[in-house]
Protein backbone atom coordinates (compact mmCIF):
# COMPACT_ATOMS: atom_id res chain seq x y z
CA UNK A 1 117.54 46.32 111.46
CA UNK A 2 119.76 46.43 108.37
CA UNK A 3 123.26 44.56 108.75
CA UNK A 4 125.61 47.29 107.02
CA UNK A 5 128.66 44.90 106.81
CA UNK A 6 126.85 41.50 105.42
CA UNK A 7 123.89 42.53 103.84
CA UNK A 8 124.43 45.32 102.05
CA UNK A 9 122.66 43.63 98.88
CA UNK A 10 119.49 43.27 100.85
CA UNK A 11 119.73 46.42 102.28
CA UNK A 12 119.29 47.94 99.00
CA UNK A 13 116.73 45.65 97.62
CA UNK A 14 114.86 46.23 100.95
CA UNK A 15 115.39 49.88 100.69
CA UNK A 16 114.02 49.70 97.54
CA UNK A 17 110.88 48.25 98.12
CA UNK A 18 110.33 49.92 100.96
CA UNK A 19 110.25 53.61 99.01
CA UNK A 20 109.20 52.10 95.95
CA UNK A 21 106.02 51.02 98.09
CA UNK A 22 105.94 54.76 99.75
CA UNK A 23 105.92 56.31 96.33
CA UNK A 24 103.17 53.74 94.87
CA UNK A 25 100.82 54.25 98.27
CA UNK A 26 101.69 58.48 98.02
CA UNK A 27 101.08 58.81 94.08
CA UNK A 28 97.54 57.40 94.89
CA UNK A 29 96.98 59.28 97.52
CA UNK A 30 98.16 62.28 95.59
CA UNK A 31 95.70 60.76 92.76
CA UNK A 32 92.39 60.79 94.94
CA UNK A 33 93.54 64.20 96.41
CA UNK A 34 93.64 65.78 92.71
CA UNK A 35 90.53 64.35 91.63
CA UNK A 36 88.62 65.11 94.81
CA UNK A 37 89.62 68.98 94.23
CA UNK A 38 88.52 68.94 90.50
CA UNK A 39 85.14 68.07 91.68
CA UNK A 40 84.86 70.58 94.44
CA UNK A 41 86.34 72.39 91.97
CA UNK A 42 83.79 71.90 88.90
CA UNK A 43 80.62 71.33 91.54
CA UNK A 44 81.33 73.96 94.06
CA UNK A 45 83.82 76.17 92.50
CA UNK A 46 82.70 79.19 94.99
CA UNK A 47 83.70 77.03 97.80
CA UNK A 48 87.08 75.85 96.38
CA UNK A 49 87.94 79.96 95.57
CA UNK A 50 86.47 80.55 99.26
CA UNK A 51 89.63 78.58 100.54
CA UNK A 52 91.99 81.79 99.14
CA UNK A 53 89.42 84.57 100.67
CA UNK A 54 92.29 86.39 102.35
CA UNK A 55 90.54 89.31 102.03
CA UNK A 56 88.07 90.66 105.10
CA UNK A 57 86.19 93.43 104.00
CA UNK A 58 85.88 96.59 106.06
CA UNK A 59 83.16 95.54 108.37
CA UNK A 60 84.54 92.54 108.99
CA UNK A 61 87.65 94.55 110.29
CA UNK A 62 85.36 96.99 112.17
CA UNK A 63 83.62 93.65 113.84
CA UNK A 64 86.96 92.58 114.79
CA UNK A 65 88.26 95.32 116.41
CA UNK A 66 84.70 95.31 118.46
CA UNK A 67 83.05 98.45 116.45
CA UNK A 68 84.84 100.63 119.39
CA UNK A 69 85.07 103.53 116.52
CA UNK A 70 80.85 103.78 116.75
CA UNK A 71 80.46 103.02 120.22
CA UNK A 72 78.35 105.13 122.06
CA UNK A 73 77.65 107.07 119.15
CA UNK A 74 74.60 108.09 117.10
CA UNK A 75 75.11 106.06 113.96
CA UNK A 76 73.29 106.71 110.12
CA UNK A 77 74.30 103.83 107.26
CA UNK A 78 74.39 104.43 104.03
CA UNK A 79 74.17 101.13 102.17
CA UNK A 80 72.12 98.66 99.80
CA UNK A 81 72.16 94.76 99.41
CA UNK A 82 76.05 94.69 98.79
CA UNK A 83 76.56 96.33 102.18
CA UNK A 84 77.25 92.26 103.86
CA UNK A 85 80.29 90.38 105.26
CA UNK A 86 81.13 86.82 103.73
CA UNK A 87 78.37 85.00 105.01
CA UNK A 88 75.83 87.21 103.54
CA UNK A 89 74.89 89.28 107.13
CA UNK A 90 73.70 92.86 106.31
CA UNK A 91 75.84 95.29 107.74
CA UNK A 92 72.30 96.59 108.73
CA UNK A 93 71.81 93.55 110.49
CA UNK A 94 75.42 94.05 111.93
CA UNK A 95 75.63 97.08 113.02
CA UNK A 96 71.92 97.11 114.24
CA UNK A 97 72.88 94.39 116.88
CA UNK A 98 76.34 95.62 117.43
CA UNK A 99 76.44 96.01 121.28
CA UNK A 100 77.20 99.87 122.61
CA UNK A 101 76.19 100.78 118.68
CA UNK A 102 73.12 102.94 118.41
CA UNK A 103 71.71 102.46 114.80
CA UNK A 104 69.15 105.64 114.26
CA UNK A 105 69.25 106.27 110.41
CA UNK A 106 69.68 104.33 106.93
CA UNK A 107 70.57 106.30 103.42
CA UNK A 108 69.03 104.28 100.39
CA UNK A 109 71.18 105.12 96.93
CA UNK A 110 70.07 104.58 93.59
CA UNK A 111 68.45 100.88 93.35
CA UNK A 112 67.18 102.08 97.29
CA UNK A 113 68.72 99.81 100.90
CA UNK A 114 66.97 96.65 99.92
CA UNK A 115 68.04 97.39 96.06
CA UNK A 116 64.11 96.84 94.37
CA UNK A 117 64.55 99.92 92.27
CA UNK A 118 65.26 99.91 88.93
CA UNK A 119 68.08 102.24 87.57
CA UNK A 120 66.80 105.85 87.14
CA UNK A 121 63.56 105.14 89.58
CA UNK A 122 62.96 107.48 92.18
CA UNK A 123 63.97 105.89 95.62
CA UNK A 124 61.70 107.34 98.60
CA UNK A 125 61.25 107.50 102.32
CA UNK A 126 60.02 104.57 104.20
CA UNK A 127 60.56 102.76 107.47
CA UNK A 128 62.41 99.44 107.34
CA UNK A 129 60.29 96.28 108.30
CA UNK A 130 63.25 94.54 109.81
CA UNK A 131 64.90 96.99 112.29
CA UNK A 132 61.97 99.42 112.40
CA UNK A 133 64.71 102.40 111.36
CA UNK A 134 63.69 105.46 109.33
CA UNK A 135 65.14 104.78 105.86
CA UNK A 136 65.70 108.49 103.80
CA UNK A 137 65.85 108.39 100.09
CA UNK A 138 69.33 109.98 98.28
CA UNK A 139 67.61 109.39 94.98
CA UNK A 140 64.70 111.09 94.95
CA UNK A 141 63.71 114.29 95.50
CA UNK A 142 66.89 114.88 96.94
CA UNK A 143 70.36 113.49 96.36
CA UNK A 144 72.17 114.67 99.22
CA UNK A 145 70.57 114.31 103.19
CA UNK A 146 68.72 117.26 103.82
CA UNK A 147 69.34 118.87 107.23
CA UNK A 148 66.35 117.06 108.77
CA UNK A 149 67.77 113.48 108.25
CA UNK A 150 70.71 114.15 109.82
CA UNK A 151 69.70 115.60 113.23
CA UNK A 152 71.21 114.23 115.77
CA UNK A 153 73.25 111.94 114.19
CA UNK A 154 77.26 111.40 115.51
CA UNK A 155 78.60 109.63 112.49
CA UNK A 156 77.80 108.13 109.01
CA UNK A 157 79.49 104.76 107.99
CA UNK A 158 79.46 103.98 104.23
CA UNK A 159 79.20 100.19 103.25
CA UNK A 160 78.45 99.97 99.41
CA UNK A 161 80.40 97.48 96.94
CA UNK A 162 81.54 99.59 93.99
CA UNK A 163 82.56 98.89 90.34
CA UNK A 164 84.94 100.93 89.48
CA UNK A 165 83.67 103.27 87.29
CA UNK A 166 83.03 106.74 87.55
CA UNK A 167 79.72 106.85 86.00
CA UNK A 168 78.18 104.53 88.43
CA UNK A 169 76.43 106.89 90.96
CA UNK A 170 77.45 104.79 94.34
CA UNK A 171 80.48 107.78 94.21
CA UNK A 172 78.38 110.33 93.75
CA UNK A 173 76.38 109.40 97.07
CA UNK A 174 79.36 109.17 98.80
CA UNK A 175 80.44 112.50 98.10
CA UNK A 176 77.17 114.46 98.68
CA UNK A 177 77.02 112.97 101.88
CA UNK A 178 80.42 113.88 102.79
CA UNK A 179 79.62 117.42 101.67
CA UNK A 180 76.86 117.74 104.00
CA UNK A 181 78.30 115.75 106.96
CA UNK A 182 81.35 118.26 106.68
CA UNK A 183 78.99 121.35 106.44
CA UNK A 184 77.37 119.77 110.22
CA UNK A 185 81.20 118.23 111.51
CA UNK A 186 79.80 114.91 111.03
CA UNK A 187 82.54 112.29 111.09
CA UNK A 188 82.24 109.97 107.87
CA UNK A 189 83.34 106.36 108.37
CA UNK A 190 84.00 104.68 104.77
CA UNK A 191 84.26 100.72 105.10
CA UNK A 192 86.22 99.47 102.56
CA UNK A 193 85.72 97.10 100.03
CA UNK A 194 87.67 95.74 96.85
CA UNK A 195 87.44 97.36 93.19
CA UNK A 196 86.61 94.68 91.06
CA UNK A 197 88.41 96.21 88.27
CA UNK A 198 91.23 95.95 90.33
CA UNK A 199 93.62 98.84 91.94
CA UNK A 200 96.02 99.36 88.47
CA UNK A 201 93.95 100.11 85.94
CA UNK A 202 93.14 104.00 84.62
CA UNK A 203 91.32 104.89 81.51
CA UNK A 204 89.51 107.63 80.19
CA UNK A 205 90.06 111.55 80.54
CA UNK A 206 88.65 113.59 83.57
CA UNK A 207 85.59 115.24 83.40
CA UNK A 208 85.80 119.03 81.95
CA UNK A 209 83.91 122.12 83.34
CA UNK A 210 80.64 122.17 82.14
CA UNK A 211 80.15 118.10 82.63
CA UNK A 212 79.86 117.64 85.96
CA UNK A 213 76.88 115.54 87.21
CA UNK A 214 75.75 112.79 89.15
CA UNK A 215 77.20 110.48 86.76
CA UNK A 216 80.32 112.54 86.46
CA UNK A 217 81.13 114.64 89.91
CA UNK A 218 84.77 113.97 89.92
CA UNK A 219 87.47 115.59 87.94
CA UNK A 220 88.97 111.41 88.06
CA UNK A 221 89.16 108.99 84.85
CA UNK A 222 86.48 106.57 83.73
CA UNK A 223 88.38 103.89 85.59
CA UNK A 224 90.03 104.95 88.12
CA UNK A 225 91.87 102.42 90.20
CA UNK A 226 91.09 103.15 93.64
CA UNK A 227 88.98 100.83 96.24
CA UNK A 228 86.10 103.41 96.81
CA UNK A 229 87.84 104.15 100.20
CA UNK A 230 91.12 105.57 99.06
CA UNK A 231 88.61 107.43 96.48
CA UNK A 232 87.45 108.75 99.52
CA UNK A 233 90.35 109.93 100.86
CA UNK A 234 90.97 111.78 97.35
CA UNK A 235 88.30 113.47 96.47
CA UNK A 236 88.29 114.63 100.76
CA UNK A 237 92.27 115.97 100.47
CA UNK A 238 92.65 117.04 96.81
CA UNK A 239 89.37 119.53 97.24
CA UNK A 240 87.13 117.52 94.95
CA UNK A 241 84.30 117.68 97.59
CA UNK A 242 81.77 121.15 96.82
CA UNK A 243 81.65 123.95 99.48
CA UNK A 244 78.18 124.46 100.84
CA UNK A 245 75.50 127.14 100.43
CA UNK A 246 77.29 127.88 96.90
CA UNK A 247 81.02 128.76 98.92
CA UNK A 248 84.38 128.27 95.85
CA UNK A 249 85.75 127.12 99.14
CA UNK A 250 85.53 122.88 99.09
CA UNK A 251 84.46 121.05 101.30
CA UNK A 252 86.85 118.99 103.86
CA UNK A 253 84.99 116.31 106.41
CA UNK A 254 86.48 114.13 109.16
CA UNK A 255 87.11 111.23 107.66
CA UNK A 256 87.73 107.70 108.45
CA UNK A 257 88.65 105.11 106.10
CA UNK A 258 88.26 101.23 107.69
CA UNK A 259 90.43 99.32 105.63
CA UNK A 260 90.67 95.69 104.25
CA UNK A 261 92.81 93.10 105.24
CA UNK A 262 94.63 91.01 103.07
CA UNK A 263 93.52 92.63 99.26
CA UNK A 264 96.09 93.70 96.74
CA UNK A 265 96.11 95.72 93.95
CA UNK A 266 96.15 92.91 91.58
CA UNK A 267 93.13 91.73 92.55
CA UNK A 268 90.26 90.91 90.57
CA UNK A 269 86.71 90.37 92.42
CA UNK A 270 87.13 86.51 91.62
CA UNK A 271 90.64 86.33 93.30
CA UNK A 272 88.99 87.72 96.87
CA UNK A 273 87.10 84.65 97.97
CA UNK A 274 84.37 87.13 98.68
CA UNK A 275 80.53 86.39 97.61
CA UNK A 276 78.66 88.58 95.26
CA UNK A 277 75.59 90.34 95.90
CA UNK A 278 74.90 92.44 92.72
CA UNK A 279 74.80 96.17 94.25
CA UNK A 280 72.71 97.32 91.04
CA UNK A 281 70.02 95.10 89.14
CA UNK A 282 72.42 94.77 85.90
CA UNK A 283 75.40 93.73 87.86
CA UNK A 284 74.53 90.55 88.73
CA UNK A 285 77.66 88.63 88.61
CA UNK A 286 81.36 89.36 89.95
CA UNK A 287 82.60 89.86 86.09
CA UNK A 288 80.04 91.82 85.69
CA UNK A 289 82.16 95.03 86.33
CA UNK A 290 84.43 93.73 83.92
CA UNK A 291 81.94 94.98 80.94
CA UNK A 292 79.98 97.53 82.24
CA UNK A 293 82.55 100.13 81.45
CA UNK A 294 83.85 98.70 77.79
CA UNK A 295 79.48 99.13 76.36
CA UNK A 296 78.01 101.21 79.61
CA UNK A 297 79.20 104.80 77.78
CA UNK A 298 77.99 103.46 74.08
CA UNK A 299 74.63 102.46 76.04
CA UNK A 300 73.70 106.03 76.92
CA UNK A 301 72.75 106.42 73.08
CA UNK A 302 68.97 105.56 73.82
CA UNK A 303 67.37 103.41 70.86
CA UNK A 304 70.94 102.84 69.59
CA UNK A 305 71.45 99.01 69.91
CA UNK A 306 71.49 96.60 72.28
CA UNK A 307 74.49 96.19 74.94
CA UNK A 308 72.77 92.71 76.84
CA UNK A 309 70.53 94.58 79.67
CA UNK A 310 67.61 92.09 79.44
CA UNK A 311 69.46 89.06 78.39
CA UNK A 312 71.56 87.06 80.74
CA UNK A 313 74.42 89.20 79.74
CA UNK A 314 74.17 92.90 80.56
CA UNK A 315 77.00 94.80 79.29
CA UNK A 316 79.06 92.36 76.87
CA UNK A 317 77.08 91.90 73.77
CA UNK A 318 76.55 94.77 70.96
CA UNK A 319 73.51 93.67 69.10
CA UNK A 320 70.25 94.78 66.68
CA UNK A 321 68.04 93.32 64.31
CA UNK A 322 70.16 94.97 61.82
CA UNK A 323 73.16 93.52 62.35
CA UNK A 324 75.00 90.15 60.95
CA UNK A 325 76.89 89.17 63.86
CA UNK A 326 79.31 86.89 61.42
CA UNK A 327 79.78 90.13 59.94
CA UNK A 328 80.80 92.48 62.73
CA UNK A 329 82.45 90.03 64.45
CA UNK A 330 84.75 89.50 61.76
CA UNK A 331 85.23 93.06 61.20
CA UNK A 332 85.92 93.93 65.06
CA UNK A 333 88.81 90.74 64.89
CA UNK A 334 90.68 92.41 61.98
CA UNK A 335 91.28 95.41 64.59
CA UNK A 336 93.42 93.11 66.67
CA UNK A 337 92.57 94.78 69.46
CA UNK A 338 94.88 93.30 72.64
CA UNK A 339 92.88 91.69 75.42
CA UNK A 340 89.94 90.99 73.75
CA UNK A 341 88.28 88.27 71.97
CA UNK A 342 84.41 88.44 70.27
CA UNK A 343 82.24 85.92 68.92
CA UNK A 344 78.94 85.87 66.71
CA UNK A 345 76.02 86.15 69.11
CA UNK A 346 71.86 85.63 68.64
CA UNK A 347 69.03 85.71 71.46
CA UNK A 348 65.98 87.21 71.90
CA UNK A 349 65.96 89.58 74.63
CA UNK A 350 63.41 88.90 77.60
CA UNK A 351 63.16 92.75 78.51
CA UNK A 352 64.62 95.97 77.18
CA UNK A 353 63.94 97.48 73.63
CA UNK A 354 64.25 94.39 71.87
CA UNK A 355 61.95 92.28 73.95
CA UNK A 356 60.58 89.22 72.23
CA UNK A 357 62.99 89.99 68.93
CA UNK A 358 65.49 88.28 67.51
CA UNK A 359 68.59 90.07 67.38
CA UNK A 360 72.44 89.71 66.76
CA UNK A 361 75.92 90.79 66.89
CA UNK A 362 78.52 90.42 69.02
CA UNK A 363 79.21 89.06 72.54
CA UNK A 364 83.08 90.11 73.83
CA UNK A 365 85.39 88.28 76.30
CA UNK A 366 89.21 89.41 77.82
CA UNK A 367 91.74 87.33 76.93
CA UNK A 368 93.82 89.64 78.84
CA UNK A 369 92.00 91.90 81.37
CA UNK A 370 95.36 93.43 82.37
CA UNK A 371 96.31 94.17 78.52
CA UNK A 372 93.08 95.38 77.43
CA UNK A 373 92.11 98.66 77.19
CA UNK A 374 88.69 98.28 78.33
CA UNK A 375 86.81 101.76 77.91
CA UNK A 376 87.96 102.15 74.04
CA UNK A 377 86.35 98.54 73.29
CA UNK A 378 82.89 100.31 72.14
CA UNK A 379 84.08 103.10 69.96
CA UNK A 380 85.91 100.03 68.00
CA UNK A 381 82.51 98.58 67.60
CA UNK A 382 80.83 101.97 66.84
CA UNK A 383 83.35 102.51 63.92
CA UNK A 384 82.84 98.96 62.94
CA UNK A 385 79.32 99.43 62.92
CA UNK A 386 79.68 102.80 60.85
CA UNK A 387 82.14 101.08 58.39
CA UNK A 388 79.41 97.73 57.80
CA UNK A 389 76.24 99.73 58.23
CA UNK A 390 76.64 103.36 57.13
CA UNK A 391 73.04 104.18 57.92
CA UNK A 392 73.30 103.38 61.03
CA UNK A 393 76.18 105.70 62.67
CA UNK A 394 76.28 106.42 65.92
CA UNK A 395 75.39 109.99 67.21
CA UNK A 396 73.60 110.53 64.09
CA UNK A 397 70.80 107.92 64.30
CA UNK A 398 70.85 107.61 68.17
CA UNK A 399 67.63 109.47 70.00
CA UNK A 400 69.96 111.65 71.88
CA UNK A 401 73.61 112.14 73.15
CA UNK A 402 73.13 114.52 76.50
CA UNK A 403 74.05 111.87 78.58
CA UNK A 404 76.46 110.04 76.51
CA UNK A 405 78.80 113.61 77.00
CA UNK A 406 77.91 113.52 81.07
CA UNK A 407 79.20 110.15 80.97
CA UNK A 408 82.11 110.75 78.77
CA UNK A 409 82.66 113.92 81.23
CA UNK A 410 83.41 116.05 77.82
CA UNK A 411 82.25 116.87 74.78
CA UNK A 412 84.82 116.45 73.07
CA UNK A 413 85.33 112.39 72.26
CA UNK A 414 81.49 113.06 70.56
CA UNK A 415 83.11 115.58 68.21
CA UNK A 416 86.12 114.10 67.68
CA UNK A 417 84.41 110.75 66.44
CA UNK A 418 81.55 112.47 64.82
CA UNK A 419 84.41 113.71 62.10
CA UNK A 420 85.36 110.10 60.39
CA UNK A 421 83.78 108.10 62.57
CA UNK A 422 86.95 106.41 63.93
CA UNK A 423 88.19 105.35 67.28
CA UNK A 424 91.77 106.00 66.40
CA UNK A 425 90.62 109.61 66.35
CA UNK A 426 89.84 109.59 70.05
CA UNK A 427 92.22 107.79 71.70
CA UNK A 428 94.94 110.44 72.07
CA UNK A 429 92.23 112.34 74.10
CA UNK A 430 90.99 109.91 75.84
CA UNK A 431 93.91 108.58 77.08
CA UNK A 432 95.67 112.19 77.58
CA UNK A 433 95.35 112.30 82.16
CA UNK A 434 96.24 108.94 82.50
CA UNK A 435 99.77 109.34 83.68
CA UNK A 436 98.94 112.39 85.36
CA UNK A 437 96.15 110.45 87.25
CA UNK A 438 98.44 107.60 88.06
CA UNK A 439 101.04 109.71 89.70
CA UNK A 440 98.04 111.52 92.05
CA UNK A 441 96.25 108.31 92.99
CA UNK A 442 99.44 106.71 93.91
CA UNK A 443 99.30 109.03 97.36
CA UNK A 444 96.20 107.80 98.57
CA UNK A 445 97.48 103.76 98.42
CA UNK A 446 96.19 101.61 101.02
CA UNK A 447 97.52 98.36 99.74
CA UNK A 448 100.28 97.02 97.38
């Protein structure tokens, strides 16, 4: 005990010490602590970003709440390798040993349940090894479920990770199956999961009459913003969904929408704490998404160049034997275009039109996801390319451009940049429903 009245000069020498000694034993501590989480950090980084994974998914939410929605209920699942919880279960799996939950039916998309298809092969009928359940193709010889696949069915719970984009043809399942589950009063159950693009961004101009197709089958943006559930609830309440048996009247099913817990709008897939499981082939990581839309459009010029698919990065490289990448990439930096960043890039592809070539041009990074206008990044690069390389404009030396307007969802950015050849010539088009789209979506929020 410290004497206040006689030794106050030891008291504060003590006192000191004593803190003095505190701080020296706590800055160490605080030391090891630091460098212990740089190494989880730099040798399990997925484990250090699964300590902020606030965010359940919606099965996980339906497992909490004890699946009492499906209960004693007839239950088809449309899903694919995505379709899992955080410690990689199927929701096949899950549901299929969910007590009082009677799993009868699976729906394969494009890329099929188990996801061994490539993109564009035709998905068939086949009985699942694991659970014994009839699996029916929706990307094959039909794309919606024909009347025989649903019989006797109660309810149809969608589990698919999407990536944001319209073009990607996860969406267009969704919908046909909606249309023909409202045509029967089937309830649809949507289980939510996040948009790794995030819930903000919108780019891109809504597909026109006379574009509509399975890569285009909404009157939505490129990007659109939405997790695919509030999507859901969109395209269900703003009459985006097809009547039946060729009816103007749309379509309008009972529709559930399980929700997430704990994502927010600014999320990117890395800030969820959630694994990956690549729902396509060429999505293999969770930036992945990031890209596809800023070369995916550009891509659908067949024999054009090369945007990564058969290299170890799909979707962020332009490249072709007849490009000098210290060229282009010094033309596409004098654009200053915000967000972005590109370097010179050479590999030889191990697949894809270029297998076994050396080629080169560009790979492309975001310095600013948020600032970058993601979409517009490949009609920079096709007016670079038509500035450098003349002989080699796009939609003039490409094999075809039938798709490249389905994706686009208009004709119209083809003619437009056809005429000089410029991406400044587009833009005004392309980014014309944006604020329109912005004020819609904002009625179908589920998170903040």
């Amino acid at each position: 005990m410290w004497n206040r009245n006689n030794d106050s000069d030891a008291m504060n020498t003590n006192g000191f010490d004593f803190f003095s000694g505190i701080f020296r034993r706590g800055s160490r501590m605080l030391f090891l602590c630091i460098c212990i989480g740089l190494s989880c950090a730099a040798f399990f980084p997925d484990t250090c970003l699964a300590g902020r994974g606030i965010v359940k998914p919606g099965i996980e939410v339906l497992r909490e709440q004890g699946f009492s929605m499906l209960k004693g209920k007839r239950v088809g699942l449309v899903t694919n390798p995505s379709g899992v919880d955080r410690e990689f279960n199927s929701t096949i799996d899950i549901l299929f040993n969910a007590p009082g939950v009677e799993l009868v039916a699976l729906f394969g998309p494009e890329h099929g349940v188990r996801g061994d298809i490539y993109a564009g092969g035709k998905v068939e009928d086949f009985t699942d090894p694991a659970t014994g359940l009839p699996v029916y193709s929706l990307y094959g010889d039909t794309r919606s479920p024909a009347p025989y696949m649903l019989e006797g069915i109660d309810v149809m719970v969608y589990d698919i990770q999407d990536v944001g984009a319209r073009s990607y043809t996860f969406i267009s399942t969704l919908g046909l199956v909606m249309e023909e589950c409202a045509a029967r009063d089937i309830e649809v159950i949507v289980l939510d999961r996040p948009n790794p693009l995030g819930g903000n961004k919108v780019e891109g101009s809504f597909v026109e009459p006379g574009f509509f197709s399975f890569v285009s089958q909404y009157p939505i943006p490129y990007i659109y913003g939405l997790t695919v559930g509030e999507l859901a609830l969109m395209i269900n309440n703003e009459g985006m969904l097809r009547g039946q048996n060729g009816k103007k009247a749309p379509s309008h099913c009972r529709l559930t929408v399980v929700p997430m817990e704990g994502w927010t709008r600014d999320m990117l897939y890395a800030d969820t704490g959630l694994p990956w499981v690549p729902p396509s082939p060429n999505i293999p990581h969770k930036e992945s998404p990031l890209f596809y839309p800023a070369s995916g459009i550009m891509g659908e010029l067949r024999s054009y160049m090369s945007i990564g698919i058969g290299t170890t990065l799909p979707f962020q490289v332009f490249a072709a034997p007849w490009i000098d990448a210290v060229e282009l990439c010094g033309r596409l930096r004098s654009y200053g275009l915000d967000g972005v960043v590109f370097r010179p890039f050479y590999i030889t592809p191990i697949a894809g039109a270029y297998k076994g070539s050396l080629i080169q041009g560009v790979q492309f990074e975001y310095s600013d996801f948020g600032k970058a206008m993601v979409t517009e990044v490949q009609f920079w690069v096709m007016q670079a390319i038509s500035e450098l390389y003349p002989e080699h404009k796009a939609l003039e030396t490409c094999a075809g451009y039938g798709l490249f307007d389905k994706v686009c969802g208009t004709g119209k950015i083809r003619e437009l940049f056809s005429e000089h050849h410029r991406a400044e010539d587009i833009i005004d088009y392309w980014r014309k429903d944006i604020d329109s789209f912005v004020s819609l979506k904002s009625k179908y929020h589920l998170y903040f």
